[in-house]
Protein backbone atom coordinates (compact mmCIF):
# COMPACT_ATOMS: atom_id res chain seq x y z
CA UNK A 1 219.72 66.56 25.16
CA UNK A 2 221.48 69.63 26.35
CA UNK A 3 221.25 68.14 30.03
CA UNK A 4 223.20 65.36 28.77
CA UNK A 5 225.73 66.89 26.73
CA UNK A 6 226.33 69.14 29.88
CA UNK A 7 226.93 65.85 31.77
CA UNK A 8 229.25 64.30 29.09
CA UNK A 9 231.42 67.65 29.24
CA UNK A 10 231.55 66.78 32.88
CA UNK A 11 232.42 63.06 33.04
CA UNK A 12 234.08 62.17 29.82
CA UNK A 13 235.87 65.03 28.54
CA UNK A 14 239.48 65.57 31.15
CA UNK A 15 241.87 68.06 30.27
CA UNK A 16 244.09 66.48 28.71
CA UNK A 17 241.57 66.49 25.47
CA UNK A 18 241.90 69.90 25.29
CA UNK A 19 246.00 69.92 25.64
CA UNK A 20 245.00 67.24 22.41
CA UNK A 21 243.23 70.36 20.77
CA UNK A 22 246.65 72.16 20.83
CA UNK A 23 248.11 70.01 18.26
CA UNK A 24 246.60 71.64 15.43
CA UNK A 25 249.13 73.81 15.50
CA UNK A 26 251.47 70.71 14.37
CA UNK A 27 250.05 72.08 10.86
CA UNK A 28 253.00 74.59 10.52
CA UNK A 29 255.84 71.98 11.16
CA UNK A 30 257.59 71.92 7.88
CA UNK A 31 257.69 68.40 5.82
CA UNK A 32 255.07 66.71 8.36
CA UNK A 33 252.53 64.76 7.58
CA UNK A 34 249.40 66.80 7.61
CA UNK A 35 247.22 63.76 8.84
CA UNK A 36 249.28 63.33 12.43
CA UNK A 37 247.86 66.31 14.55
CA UNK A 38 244.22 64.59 13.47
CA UNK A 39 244.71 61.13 14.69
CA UNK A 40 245.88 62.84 17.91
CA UNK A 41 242.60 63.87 18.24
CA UNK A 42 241.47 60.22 17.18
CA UNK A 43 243.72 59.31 20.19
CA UNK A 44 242.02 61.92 21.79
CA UNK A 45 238.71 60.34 21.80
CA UNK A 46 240.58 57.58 23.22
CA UNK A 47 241.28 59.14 26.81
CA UNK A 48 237.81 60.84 26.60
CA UNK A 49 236.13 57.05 26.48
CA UNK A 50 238.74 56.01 29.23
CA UNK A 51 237.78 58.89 31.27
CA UNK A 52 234.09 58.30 30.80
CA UNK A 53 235.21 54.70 32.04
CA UNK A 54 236.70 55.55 35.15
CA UNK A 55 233.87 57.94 36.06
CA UNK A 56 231.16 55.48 35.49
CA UNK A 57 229.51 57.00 32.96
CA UNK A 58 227.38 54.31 31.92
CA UNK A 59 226.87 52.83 35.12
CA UNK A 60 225.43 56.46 35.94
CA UNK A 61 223.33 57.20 33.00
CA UNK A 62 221.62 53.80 33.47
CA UNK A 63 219.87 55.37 36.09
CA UNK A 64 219.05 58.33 34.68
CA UNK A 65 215.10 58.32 32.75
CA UNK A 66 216.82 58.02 29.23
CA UNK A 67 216.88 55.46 27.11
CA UNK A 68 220.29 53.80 25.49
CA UNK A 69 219.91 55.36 22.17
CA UNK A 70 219.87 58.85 24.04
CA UNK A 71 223.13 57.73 25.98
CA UNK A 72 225.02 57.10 22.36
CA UNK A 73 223.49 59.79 20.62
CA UNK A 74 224.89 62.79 23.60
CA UNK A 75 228.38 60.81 22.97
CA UNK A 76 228.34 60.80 19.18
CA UNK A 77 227.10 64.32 19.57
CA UNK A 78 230.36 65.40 22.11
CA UNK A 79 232.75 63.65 19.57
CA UNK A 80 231.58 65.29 16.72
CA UNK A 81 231.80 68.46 18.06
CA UNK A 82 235.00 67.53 19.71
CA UNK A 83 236.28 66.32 16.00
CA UNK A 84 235.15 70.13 14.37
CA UNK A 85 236.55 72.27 16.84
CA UNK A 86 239.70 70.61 16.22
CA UNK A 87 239.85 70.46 12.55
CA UNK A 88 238.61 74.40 12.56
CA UNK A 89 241.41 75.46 15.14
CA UNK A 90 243.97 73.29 12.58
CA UNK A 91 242.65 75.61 9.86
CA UNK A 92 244.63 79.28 10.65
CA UNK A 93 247.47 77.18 11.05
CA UNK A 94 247.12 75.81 7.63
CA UNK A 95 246.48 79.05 6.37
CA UNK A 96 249.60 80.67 8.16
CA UNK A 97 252.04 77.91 6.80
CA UNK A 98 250.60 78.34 3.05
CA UNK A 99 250.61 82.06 2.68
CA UNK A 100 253.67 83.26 5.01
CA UNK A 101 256.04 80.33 5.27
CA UNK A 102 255.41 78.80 2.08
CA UNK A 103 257.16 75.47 2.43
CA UNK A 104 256.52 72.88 -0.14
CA UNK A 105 255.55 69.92 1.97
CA UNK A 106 257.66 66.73 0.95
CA UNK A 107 255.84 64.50 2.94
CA UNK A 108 252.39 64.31 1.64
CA UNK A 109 249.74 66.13 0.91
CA UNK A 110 249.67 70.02 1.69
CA UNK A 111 246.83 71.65 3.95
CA UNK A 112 244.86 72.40 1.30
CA UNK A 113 240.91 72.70 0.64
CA UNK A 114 241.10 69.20 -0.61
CA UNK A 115 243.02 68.33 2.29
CA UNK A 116 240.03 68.91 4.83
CA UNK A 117 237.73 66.84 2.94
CA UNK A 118 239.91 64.25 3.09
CA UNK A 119 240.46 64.78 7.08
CA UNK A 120 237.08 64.65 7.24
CA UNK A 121 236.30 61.20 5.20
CA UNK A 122 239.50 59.87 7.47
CA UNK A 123 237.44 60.74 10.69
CA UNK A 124 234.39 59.24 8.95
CA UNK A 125 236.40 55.99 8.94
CA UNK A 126 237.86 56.10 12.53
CA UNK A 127 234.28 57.23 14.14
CA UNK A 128 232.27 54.09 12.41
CA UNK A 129 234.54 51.55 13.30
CA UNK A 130 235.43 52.77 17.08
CA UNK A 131 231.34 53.47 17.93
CA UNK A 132 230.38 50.27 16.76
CA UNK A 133 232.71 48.35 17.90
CA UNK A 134 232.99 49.74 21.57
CA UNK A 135 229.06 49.27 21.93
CA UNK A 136 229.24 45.89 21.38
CA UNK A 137 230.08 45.63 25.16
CA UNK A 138 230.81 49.41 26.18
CA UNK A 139 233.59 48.29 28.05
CA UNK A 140 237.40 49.25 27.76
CA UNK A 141 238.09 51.01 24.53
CA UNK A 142 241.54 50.21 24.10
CA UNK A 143 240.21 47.52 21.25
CA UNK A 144 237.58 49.28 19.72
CA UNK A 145 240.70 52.15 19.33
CA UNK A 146 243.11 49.61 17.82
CA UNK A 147 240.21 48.49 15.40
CA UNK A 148 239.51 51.82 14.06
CA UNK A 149 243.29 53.45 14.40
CA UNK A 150 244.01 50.23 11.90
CA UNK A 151 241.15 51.73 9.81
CA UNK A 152 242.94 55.48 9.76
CA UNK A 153 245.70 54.62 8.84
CA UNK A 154 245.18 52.35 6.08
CA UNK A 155 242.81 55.27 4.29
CA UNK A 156 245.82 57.54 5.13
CA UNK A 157 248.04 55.67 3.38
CA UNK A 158 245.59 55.25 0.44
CA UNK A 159 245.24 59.04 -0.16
CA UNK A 160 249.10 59.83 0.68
CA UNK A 161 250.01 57.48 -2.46
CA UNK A 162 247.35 59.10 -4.56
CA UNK A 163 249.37 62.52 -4.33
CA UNK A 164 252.95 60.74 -4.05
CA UNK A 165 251.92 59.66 -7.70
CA UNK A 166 251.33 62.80 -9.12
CA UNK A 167 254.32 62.53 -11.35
CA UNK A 168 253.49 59.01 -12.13
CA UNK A 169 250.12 59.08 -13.08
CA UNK A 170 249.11 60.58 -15.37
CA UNK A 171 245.93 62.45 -14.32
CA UNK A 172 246.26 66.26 -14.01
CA UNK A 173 243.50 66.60 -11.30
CA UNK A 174 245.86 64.64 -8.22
CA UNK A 175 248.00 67.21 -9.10
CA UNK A 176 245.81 69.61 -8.21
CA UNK A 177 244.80 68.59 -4.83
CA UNK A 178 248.28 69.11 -3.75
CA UNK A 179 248.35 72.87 -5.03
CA UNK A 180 247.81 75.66 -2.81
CA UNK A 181 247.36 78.77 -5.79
CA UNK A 182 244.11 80.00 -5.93
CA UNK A 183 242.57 78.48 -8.97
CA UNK A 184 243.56 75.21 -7.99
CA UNK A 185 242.05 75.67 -4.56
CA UNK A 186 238.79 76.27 -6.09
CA UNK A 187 238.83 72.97 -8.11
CA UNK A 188 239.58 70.95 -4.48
CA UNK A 189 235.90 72.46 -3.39
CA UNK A 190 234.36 69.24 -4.47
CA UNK A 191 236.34 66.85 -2.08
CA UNK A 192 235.51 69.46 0.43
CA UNK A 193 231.81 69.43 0.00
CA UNK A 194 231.65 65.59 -0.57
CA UNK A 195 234.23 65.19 2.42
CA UNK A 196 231.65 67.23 5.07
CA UNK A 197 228.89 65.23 3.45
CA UNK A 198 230.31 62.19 4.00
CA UNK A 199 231.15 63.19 7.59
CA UNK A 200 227.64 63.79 8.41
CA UNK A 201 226.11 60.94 6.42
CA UNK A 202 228.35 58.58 8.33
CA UNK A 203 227.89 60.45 11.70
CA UNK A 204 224.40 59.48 11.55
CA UNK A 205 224.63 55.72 10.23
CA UNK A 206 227.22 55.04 12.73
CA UNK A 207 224.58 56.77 15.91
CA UNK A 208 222.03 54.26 14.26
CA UNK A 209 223.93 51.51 14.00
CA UNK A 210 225.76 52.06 17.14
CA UNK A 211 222.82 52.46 19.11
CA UNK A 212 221.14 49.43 17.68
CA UNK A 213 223.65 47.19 19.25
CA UNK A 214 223.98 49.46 22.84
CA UNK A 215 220.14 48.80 22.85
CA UNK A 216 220.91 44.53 22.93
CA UNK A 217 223.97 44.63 25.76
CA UNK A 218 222.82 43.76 29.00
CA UNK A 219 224.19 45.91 31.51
């Protein structure tokens, strides 16, 4: 497996998906919308299947002696990875615009604990959608993109109105996840944990199930 994560690195990934890594610093941009710099790396994924498309990745790891599970597994492995590294680089950024510019974000949710579970649920949604449906034919992506982008952003507008109702309903715990004191920070730790649970339960039903259908297309 290493062998063929070395050879996605070198025919999928182009760098323009690491100037896409950059935008996690769009976390300190004052009343933004703290979900934005992590569809950019949704969109990211995007060029890295168009790249892998243009190289002929599949065409070339046909011939290689691995099977097509193996083939979806080394590209579910590069876009998780991909997905962390990006979320963990967005996470001193967070930090730096809670603690020394201390902004109140009016346009959603702040970069909170509970924040990052949510990001992660969000990617959850996008990566299940996109694998399955590109491996259906593991052709051009553009679809399969549209499919799961349509999937982002209805979940992001689902847990942007949960906060935006904070002073409507009448629950004190969605007021909560949009604190940033201490205390409160420490009662977000169970989206967290349920969030990166999520991610990984769903990372691994969507290699399954994504690799069950690769396994019927005739190539």
């Amino acid at each position: 497996m290493k062998e063929l994560l070395l050879k996605e690195i070198k025919l999928c990934l182009a760098p323009i998906n690491f100037v896409y890594l950059s935008f996690a610093a769009m976390m300190i941009i004052p009343n933004y919308p703290r979900y934005v710099p992590f569809f950019f790396f949704c969109v990211s994924i995007l060029h890295l299947f168009t790249n892998a498309l243009l190289n002929k990745d599949i065409q070339f790891s046909m011939i290689l002696p691995i099977t097509k599970r193996e083939i979806v597994k080394a590209r579910c492995l590069l876009v998780g990875a991909y997905e962390l590294v990006g979320t963990i680089l967005s996470i001193p950024f967070s930090i730096l615009f809670t603690k020394v510019i201390q902004f109140e974000n009016q346009s959603g949710i702040e970069g909170n604990v509970a924040f990052y579970g949510l990001v992660l649920i969000l990617l959850s949604i996008f990566n299940g959608i996109f694998f399955v449906s590109y491996y259906k034919k593991a052709e051009k992506p553009g679809p399969s993109f549209l499919k799961a982008s349509v999937g982002f952003w209805i979940f992001y507008i689902i847990f942007e109105a949960i906060i935006l109702s904070k002073n409507i309903i009448p629950i004190p715990y969605i007021k909560i996840l949009d604190q940033t004191d201490g205390h409160s920070l420490l009662l977000q730790l169970p989206i967290l944990i349920a969030g990166i649970l999520i991610y990984f339960i769903a990372w691994i039903l969507t290699f399954h199930r994504a690799s069950k259908i690769f396994e019927k297309v005739d190539l």
